[in-house]
Protein backbone atom coordinates (compact mmCIF):
# COMPACT_ATOMS: atom_id res chain seq x y z
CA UNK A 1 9.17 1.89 14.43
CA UNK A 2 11.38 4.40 16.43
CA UNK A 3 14.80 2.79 17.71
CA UNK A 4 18.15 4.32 18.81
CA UNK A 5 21.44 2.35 19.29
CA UNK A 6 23.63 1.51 22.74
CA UNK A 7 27.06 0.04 22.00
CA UNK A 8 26.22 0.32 18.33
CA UNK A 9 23.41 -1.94 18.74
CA UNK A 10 20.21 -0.56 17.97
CA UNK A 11 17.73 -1.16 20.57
CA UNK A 12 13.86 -0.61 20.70
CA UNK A 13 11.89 0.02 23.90
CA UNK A 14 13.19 3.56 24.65
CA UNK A 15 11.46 5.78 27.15
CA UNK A 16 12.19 9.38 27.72
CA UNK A 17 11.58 11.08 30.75
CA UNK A 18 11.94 14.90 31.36
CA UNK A 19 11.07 17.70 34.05
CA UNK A 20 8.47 20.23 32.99
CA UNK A 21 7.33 22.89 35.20
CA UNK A 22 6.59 21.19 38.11
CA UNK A 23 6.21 17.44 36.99
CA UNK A 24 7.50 15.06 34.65
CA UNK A 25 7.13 13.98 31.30
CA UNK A 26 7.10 10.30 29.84
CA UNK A 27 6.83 9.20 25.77
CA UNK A 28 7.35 6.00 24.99
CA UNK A 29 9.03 6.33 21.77
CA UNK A 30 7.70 3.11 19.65
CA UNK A 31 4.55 4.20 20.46
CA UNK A 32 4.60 8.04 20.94
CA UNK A 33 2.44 7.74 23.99
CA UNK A 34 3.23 10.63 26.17
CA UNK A 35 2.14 11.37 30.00
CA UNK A 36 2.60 13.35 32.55
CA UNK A 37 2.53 12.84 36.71
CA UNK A 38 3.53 14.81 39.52
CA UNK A 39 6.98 12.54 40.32
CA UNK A 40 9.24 10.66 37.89
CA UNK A 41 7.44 7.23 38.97
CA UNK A 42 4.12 8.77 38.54
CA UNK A 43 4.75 9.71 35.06
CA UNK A 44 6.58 6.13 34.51
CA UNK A 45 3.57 4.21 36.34
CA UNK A 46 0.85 6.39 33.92
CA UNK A 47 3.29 6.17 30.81
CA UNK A 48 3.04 1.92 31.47
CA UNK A 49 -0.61 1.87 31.83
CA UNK A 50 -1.24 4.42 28.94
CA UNK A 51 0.90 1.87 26.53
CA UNK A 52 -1.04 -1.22 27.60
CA UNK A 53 -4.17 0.43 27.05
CA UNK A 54 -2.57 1.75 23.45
CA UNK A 55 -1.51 -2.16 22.85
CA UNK A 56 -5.28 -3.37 24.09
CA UNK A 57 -3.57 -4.76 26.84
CA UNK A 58 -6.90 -3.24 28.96
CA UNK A 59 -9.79 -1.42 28.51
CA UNK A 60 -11.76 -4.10 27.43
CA UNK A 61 -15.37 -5.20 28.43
CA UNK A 62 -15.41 -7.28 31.42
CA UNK A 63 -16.83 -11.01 31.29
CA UNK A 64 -20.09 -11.82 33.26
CA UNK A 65 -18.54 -13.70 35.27
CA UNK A 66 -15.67 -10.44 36.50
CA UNK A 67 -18.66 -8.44 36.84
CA UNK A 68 -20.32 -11.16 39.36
CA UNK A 69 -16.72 -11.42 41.12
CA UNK A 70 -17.59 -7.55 41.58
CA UNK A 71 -20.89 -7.88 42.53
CA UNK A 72 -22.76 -7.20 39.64
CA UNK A 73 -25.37 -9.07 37.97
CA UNK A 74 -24.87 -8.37 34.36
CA UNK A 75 -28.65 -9.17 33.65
CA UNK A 76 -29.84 -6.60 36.03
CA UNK A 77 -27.98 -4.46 33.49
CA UNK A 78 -31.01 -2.05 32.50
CA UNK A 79 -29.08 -0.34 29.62
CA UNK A 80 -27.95 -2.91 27.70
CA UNK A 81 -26.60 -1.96 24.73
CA UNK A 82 -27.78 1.52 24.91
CA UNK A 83 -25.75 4.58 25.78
CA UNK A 84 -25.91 5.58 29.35
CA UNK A 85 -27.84 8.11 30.37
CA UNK A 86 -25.11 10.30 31.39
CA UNK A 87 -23.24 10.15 28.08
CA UNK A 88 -24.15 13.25 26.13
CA UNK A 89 -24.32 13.42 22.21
């Protein structure tokens, strides 16, 4: 696990954030997660979802009952478990 000290206390959580070209940079340096965006809070708001998605904080399967809240019937699904059609091999 990365960590640097402030004060002489080490701390964890550290971000770094840098200009390259003509965007920004953002690691998250537990993790090593790095993006990228077009403005500093671009790369910041990619670098947060990027981490959650490292953690498993998202990209999970919905429940049946988020995809009805969407609109979807889950048992009109006609792939089921299959790949989709669109997903080459």
């Amino acid at each position: 696990m990365a960590s640097s000290t402030r004060n002489g206390e080490p701390h964890e959580d550290e971000i770094r954030l840098w200009r390259e070209g003509d965007g920004w940079i953002a690691k998250d340096v537990e993790t090593g997660v790095t993006t990228q965006g077009s403005t500093r809070k671009a790369a910041l708001d990619n670098l947060d979802e990027a981490v959650a998605l490292h953690d498993g904080e998202t990209g999970r399967e919905p429940t049946d009952e988020e995809l009805r809240e969407l609109g979807i019937e889950p048992s009109d699904n006609a792939t089921g478990d299959d790949e989709p059609p669109d997903v080459l091999e």
